[in-house]
C-alpha atoms as a PDB file:
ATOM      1  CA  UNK A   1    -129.572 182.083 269.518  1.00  0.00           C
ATOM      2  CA  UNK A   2    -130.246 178.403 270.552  1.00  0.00           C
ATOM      3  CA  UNK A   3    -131.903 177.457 267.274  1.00  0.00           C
ATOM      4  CA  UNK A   4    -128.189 178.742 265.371  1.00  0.00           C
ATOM      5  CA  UNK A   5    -126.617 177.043 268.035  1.00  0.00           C
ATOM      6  CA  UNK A   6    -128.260 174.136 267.296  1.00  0.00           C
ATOM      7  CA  UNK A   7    -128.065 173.930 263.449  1.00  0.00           C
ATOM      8  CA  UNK A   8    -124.322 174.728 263.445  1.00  0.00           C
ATOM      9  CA  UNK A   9    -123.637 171.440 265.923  1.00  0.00           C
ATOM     10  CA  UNK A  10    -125.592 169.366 263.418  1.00  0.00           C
ATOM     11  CA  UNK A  11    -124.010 171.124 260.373  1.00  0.00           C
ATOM     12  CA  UNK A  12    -120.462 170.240 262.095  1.00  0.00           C
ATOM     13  CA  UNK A  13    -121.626 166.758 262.651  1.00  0.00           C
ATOM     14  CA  UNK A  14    -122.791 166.316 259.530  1.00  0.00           C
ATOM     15  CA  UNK A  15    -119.017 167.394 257.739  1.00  0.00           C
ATOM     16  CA  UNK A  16    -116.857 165.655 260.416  1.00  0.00           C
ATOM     17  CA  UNK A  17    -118.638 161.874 259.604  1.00  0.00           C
ATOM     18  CA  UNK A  18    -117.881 161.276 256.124  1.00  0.00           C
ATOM     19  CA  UNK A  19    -114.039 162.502 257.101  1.00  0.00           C
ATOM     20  CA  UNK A  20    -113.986 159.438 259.547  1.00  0.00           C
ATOM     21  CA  UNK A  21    -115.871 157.160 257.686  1.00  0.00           C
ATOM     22  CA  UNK A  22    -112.688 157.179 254.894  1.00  0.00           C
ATOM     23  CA  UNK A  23    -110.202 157.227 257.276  1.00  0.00           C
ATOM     24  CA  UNK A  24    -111.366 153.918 258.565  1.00  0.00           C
ATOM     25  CA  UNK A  25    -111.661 152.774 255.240  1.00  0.00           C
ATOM     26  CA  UNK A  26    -108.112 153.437 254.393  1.00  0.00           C
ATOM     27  CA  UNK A  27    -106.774 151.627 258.081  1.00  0.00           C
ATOM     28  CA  UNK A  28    -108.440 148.932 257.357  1.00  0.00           C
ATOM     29  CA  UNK A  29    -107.411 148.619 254.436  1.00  0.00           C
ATOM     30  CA  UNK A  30    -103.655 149.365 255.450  1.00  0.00           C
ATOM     31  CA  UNK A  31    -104.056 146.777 257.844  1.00  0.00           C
ATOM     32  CA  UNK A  32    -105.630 144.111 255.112  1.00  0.00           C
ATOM     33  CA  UNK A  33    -102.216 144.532 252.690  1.00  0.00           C
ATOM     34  CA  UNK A  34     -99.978 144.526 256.172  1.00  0.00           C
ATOM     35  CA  UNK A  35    -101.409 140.512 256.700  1.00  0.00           C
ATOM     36  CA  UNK A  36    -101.373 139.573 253.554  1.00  0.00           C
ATOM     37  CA  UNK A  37     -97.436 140.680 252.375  1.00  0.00           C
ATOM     38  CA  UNK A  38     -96.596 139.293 255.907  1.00  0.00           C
ATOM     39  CA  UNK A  39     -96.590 135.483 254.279  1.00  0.00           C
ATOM     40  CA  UNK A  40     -94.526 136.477 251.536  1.00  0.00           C
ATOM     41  CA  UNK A  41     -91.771 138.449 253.172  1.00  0.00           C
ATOM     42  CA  UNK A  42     -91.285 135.783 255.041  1.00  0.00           C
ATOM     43  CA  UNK A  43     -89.088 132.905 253.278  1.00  0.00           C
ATOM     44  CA  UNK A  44     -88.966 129.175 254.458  1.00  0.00           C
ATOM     45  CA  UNK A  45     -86.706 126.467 252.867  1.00  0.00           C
ATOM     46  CA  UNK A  46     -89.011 123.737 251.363  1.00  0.00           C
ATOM     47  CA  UNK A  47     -86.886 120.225 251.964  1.00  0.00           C
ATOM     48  CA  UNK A  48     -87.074 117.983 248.769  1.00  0.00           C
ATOM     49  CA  UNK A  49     -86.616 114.242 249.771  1.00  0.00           C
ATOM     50  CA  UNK A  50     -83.999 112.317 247.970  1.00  0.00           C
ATOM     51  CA  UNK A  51     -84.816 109.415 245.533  1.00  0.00           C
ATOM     52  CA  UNK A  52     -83.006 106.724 245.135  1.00  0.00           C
ATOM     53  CA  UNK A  53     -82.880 105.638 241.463  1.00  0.00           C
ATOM     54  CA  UNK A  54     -81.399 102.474 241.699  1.00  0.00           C
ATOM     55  CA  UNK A  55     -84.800 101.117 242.155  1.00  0.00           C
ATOM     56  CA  UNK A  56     -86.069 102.716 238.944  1.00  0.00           C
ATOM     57  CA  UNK A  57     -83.118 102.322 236.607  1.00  0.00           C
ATOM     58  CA  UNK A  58     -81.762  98.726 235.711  1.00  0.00           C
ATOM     59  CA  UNK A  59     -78.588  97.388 236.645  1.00  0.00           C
ATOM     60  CA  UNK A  60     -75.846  97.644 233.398  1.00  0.00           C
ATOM     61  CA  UNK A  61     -74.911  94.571 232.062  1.00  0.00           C
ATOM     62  CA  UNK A  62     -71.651  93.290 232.264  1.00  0.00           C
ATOM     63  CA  UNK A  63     -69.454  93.451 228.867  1.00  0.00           C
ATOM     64  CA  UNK A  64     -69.392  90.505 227.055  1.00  0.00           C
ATOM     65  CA  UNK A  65     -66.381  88.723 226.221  1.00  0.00           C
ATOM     66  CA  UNK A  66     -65.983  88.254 222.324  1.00  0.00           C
ATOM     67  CA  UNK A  67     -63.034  85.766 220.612  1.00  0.00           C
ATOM     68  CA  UNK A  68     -61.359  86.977 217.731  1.00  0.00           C
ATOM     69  CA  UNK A  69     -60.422  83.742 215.519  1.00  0.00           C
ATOM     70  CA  UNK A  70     -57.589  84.858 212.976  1.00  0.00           C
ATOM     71  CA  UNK A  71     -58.160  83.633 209.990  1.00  0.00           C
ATOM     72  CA  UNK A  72     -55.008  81.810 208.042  1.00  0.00           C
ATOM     73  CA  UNK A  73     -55.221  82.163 204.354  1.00  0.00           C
ATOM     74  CA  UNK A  74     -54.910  78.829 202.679  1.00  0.00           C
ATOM     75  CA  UNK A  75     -52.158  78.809 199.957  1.00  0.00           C
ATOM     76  CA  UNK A  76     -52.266  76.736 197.409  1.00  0.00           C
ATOM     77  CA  UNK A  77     -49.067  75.436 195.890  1.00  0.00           C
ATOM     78  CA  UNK A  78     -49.136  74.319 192.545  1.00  0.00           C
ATOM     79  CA  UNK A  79     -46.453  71.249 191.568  1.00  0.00           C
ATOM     80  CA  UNK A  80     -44.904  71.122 188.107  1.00  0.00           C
ATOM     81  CA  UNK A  81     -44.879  67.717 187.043  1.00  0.00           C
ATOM     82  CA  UNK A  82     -42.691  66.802 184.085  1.00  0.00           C
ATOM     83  CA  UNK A  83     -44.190  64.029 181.592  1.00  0.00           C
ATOM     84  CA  UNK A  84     -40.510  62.448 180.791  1.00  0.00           C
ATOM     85  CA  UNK A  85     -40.354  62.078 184.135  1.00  0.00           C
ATOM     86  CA  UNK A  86     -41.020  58.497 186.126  1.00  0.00           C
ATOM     87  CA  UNK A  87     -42.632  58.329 189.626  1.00  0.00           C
ATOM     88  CA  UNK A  88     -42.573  55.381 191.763  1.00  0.00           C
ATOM     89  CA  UNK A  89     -45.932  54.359 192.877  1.00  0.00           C
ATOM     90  CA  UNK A  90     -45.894  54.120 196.736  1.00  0.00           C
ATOM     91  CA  UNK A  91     -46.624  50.896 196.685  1.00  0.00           C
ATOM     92  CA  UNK A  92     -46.533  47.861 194.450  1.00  0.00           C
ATOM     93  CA  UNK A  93     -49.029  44.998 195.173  1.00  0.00           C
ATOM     94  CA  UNK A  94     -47.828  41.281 195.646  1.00  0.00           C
ATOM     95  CA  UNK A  95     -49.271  39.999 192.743  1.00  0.00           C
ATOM     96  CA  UNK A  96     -50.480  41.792 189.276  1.00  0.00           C
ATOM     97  CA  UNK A  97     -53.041  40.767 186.978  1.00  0.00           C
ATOM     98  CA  UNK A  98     -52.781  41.270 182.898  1.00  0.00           C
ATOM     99  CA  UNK A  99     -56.347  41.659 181.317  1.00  0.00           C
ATOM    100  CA  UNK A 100     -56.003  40.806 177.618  1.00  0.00           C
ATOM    101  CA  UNK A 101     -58.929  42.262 175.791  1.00  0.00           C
ATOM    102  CA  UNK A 102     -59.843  39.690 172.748  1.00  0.00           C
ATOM    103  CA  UNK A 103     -61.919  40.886 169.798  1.00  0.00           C
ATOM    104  CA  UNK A 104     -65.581  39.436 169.431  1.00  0.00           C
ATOM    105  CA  UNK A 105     -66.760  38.778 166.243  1.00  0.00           C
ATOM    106  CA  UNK A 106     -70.270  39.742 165.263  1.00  0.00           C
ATOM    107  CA  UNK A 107     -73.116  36.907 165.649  1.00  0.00           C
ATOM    108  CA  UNK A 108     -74.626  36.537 162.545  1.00  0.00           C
ATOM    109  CA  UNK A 109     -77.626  34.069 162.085  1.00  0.00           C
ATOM    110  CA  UNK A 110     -78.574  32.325 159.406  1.00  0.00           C
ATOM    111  CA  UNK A 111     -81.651  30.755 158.209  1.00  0.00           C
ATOM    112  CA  UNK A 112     -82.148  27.128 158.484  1.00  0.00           C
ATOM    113  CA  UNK A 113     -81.857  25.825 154.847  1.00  0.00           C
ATOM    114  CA  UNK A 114     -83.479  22.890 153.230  1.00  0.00           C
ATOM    115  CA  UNK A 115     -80.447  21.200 152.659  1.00  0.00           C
ATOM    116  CA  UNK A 116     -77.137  20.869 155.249  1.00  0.00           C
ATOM    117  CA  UNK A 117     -74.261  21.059 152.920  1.00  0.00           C
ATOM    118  CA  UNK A 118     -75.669  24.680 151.432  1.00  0.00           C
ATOM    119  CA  UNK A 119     -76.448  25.464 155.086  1.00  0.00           C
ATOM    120  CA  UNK A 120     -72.868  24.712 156.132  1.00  0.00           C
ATOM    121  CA  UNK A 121     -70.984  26.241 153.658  1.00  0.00           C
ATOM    122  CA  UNK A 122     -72.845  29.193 153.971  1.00  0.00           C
ATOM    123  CA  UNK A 123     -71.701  29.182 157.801  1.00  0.00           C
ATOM    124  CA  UNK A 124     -68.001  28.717 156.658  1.00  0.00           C
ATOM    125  CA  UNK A 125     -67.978  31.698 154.426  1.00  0.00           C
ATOM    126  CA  UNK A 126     -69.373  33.841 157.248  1.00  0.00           C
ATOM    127  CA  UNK A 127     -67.075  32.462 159.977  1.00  0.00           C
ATOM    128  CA  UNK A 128     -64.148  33.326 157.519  1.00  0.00           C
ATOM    129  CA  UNK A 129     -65.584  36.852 156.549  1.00  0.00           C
ATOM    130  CA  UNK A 130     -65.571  37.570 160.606  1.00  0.00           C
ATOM    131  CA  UNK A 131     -62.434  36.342 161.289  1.00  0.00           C
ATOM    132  CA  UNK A 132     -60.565  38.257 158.512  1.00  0.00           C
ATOM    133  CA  UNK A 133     -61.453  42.224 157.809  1.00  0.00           C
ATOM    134  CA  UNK A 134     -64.528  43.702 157.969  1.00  0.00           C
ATOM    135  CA  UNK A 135     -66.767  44.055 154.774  1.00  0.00           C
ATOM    136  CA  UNK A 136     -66.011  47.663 153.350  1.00  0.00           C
ATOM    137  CA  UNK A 137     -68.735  49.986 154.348  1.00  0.00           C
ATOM    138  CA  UNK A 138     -70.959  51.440 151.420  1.00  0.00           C
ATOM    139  CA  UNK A 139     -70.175  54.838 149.567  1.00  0.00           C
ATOM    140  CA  UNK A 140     -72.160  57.453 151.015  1.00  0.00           C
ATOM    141  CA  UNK A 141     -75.295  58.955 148.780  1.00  0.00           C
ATOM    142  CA  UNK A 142     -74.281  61.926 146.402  1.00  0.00           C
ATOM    143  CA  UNK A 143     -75.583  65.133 147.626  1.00  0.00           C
ATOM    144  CA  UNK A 144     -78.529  66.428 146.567  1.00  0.00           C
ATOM    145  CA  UNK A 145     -77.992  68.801 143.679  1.00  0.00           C
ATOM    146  CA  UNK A 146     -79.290  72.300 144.505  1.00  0.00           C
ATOM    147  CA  UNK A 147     -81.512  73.728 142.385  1.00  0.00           C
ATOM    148  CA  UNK A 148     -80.496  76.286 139.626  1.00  0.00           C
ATOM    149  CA  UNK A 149     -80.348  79.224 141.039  1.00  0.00           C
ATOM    150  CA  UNK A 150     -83.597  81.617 139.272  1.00  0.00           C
ATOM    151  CA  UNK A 151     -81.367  84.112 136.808  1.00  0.00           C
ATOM    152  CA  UNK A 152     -82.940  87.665 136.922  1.00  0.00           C
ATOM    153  CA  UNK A 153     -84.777  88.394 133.364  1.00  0.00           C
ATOM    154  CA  UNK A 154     -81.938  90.519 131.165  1.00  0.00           C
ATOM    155  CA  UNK A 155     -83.590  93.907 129.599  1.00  0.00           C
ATOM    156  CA  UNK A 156     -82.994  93.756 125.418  1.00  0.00           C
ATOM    157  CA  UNK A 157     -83.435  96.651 123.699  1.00  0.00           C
ATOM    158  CA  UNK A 158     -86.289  97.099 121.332  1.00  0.00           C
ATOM    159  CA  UNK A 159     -84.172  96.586 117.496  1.00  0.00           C
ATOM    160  CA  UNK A 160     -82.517  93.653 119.306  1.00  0.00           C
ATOM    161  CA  UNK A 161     -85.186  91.803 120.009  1.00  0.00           C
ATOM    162  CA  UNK A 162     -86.956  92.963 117.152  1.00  0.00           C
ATOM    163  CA  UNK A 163     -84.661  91.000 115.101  1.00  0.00           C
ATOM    164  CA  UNK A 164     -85.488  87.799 117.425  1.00  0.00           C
ATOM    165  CA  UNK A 165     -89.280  88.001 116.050  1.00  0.00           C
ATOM    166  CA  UNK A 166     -90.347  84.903 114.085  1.00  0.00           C
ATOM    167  CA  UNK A 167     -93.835  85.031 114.408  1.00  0.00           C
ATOM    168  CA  UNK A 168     -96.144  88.350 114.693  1.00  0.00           C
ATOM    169  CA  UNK A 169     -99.522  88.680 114.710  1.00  0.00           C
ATOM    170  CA  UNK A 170    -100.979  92.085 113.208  1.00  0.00           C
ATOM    171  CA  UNK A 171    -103.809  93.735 115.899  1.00  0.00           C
ATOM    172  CA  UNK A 172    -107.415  93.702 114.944  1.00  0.00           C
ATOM    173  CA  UNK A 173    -108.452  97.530 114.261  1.00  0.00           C
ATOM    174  CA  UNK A 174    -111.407  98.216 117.595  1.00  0.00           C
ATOM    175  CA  UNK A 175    -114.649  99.318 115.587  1.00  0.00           C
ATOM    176  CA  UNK A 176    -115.234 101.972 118.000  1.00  0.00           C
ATOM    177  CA  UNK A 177    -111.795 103.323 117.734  1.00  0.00           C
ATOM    178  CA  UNK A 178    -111.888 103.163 114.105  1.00  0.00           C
ATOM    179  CA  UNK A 179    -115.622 105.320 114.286  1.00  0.00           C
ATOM    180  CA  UNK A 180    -114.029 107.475 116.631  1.00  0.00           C
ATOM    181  CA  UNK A 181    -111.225 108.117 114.178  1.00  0.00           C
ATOM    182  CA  UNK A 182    -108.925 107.082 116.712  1.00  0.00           C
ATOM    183  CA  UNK A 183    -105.306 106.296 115.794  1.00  0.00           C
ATOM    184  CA  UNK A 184    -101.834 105.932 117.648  1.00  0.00           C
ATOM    185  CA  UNK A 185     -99.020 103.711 119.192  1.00  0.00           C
ATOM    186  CA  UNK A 186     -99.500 101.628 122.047  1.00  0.00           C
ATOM    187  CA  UNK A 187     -96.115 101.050 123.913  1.00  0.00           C
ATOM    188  CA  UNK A 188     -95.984  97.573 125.893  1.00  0.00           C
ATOM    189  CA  UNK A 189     -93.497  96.138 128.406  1.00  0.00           C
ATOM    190  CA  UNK A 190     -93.186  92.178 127.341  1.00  0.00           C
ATOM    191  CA  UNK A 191     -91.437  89.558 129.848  1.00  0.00           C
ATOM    192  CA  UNK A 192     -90.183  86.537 127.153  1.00  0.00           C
ATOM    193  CA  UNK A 193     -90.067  83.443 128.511  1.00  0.00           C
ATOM    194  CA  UNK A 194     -86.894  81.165 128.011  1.00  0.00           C
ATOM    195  CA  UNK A 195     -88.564  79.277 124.810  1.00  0.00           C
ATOM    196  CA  UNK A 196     -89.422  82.642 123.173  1.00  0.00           C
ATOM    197  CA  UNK A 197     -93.144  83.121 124.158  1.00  0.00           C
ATOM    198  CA  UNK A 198     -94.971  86.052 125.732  1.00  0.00           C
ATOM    199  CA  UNK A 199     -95.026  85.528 129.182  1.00  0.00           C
ATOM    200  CA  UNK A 200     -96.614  88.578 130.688  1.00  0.00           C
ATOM    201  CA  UNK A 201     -97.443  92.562 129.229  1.00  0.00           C
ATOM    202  CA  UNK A 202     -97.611  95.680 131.253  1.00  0.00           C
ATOM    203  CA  UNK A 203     -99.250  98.939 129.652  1.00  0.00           C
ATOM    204  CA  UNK A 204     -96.477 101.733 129.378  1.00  0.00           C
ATOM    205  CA  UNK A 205     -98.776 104.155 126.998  1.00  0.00           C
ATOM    206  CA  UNK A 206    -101.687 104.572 124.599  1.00  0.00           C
ATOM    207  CA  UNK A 207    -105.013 105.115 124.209  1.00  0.00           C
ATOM    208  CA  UNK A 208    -107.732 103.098 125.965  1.00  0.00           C
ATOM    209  CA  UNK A 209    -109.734 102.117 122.654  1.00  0.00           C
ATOM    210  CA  UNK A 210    -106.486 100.413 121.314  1.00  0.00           C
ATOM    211  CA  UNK A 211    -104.609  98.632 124.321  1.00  0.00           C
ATOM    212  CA  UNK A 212    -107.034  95.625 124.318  1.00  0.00           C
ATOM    213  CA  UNK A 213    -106.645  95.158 120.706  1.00  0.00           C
ATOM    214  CA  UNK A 214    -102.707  95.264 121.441  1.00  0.00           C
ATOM    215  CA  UNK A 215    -102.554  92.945 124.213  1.00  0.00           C
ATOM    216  CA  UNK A 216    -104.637  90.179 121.777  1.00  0.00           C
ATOM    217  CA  UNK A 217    -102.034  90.732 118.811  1.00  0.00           C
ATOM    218  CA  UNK A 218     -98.408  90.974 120.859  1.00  0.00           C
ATOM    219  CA  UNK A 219     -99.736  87.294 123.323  1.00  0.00           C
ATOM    220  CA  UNK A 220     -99.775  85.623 120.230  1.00  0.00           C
ATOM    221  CA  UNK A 221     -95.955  86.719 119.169  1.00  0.00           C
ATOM    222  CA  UNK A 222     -93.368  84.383 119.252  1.00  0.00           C
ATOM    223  CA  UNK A 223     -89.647  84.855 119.397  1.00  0.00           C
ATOM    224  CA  UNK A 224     -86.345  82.954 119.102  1.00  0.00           C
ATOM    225  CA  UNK A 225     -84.498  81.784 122.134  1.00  0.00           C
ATOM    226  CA  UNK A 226     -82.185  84.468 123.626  1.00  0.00           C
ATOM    227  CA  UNK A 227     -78.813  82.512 124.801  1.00  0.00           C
ATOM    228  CA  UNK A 228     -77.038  84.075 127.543  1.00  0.00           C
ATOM    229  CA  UNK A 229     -73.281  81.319 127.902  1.00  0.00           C
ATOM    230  CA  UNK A 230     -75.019  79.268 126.034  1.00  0.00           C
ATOM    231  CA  UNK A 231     -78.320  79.251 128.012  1.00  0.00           C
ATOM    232  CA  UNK A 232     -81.214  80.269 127.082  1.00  0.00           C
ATOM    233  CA  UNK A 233     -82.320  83.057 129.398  1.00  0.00           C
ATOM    234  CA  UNK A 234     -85.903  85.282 130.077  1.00  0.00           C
ATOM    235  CA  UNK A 235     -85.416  88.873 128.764  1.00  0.00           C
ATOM    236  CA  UNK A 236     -87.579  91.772 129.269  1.00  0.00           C
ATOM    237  CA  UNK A 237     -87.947  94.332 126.493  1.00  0.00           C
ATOM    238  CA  UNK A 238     -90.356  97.072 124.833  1.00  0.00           C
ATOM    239  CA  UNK A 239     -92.820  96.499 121.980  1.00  0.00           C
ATOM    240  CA  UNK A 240     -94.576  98.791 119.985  1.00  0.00           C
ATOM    241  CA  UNK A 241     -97.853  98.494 118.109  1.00  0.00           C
ATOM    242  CA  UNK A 242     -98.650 101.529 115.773  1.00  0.00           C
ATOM    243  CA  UNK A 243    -102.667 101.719 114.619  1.00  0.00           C
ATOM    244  CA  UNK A 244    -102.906 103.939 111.912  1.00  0.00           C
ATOM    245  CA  UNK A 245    -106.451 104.698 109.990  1.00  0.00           C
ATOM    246  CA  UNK A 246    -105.820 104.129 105.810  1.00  0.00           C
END
C-alpha cells in the first residue's frame, strides 16, 4: 500500500509541473507585451522650435526706377523752290570783286636758228597763229576694214559642174585591179576652190583597188570659176570616175 502510495504522489508530481511551467511562460510573457505597448499608448507632443528665416533668405531689393524718354519723330519738310523765282541773299558784302578769266595762249618754243630775221619771223607767225583760232585738228584714221566675211562653199550638182570642166585627167588602170578583173565607179565628194582647183576629196563609194587611182586622176582636174553676184565662190559637188576593163 505505501509503495502505490508512493508512485501515485510522484506520478501526480510529475503531470502537475509541466502545467505550471507554461503558465509562467505565458505571464511572463503577458507581462513582457503589457511594458512594451505601455510607451506607445501613451502620446506626448514633440515641440518643434521656430526658425527664423530672415537670416537665411536675402533681403528683396528695392524696384528700380526706370525713365521712359518719348521719342519725337523728326519730320522733314521739303520746300518747293521755283527757278523763275529771285531770293535775296541775307546779306550783301561791302565791297565785291569781278574775276575776269583771260585766255592763255599755248607756249610754243622754237629752236634757235642760225640767222635772226628767219628766227623772228618764224616767232611772228606763231604769235599770230595763237592769238587768232586754233589750227584745225586732224581727220581721224578710217576704220579698219573688217575682213570678208568666209562664204559657206555652195553644193553644184554633178551636170552643172560637169559643164565647168576644162581640164580632166583620165585615171591610170591599178595592175592588180586590172589582174583581178576588177571594174566599177568610184563616187568622190570634191571641195573646188575659188580659182577652179581641187581643193580636197572625200570617198563616198567604190572599190578599194580603184580609189587611189581616182584620187591621182580627179587632184589633177581643173575647173572654171563658179561666180556667185559676180564673185567667184568655193562649191562642193560629186564626181564620178567609171573603170571599165576593154
Amino acid at each position: 500500500m505505501l509503495e502505490d502510495s508512493l508512485f501515485e504522489s510522484q506520478g501526480r508530481r510529475r503531470t502537475r509541473k509541466p502545467v505550471t511551467v507554461f503558465i509562467s511562460v505565458i505571464i511572463h510573457i503577458g507581462i513582457v507585451v503589457v511594458l512594451a505597448l505601455i510607451p506607445l499608448v501613451q502620446t506626448q507632443a514633440i515641440t518643434i522650435p521656430v526658425v527664423d528665416m530672415s537670416l537665411w533668405a536675402p533681403k528683396p531689393e528695392p524696384p528700380q526706377s526706370i525713365e521712359v524718354t518719348a521719342v519725337t519723330p523728326r519730320v522733314r519738310t521739303q520746300i518747293e523752290i521755283d527757278p523763275n523765282d529771285v531770293i535775296a541773299p541775307p546779306s550783301i558784302p561791302p565791297e565785291i570783286a569781278y574775276v575776269i578769266k583771260e585766255p592763255v595762249a599755248p607756249s610754243v618754243s622754237l629752236p634757235q636758228s642760225a640767222g635772226n630775221g628767219v628766227g623772228s619771223i618764224l616767232r611772228d607767225l606763231v604769235s599770230r597763229q595763237a592769238e587768232g583760232e586754233a589750227p584745225p585738228l586732224p581727220p581721224p584714221p578710217p576704220p579698219p576694214v573688217s575682213p570678208q566675211e568666209k562664204v559657206e562653199p555652195i553644193r553644184i550638182s554633178v551636170g552643172v559642174q560637169q559643164a565647168n570642166l576644162i581640164h580632166q585627167v583620165l585615171p591610170v588602170y591599178p595592175p592588180l585591179a586590172r589582174q583581178a578583173r576588177v571594174q566599177g565607179v568610184v563616187f568622190l565628194e570634191a571641195l573646188i576652190s575659188k580659182e577652179g582647183t581641187i581643193e580636197s576629196l572625200r570617198v563616198i563609194n567604190g572599190h578599194p583597188l580603184l580609189i587611189q587611182a581616182a584620187f591621182d586622176a580627179v587632184h589633177q582636174w581643173r575647173y572654171r570659176p563658179t561666180l556667185l553676184n559676180g564673185e567667184p565662190v568655193e562649191v562642193v559637188t560629186t564626181v564620178t570616175v567609171n573603170f571599165t576593163l576593154q
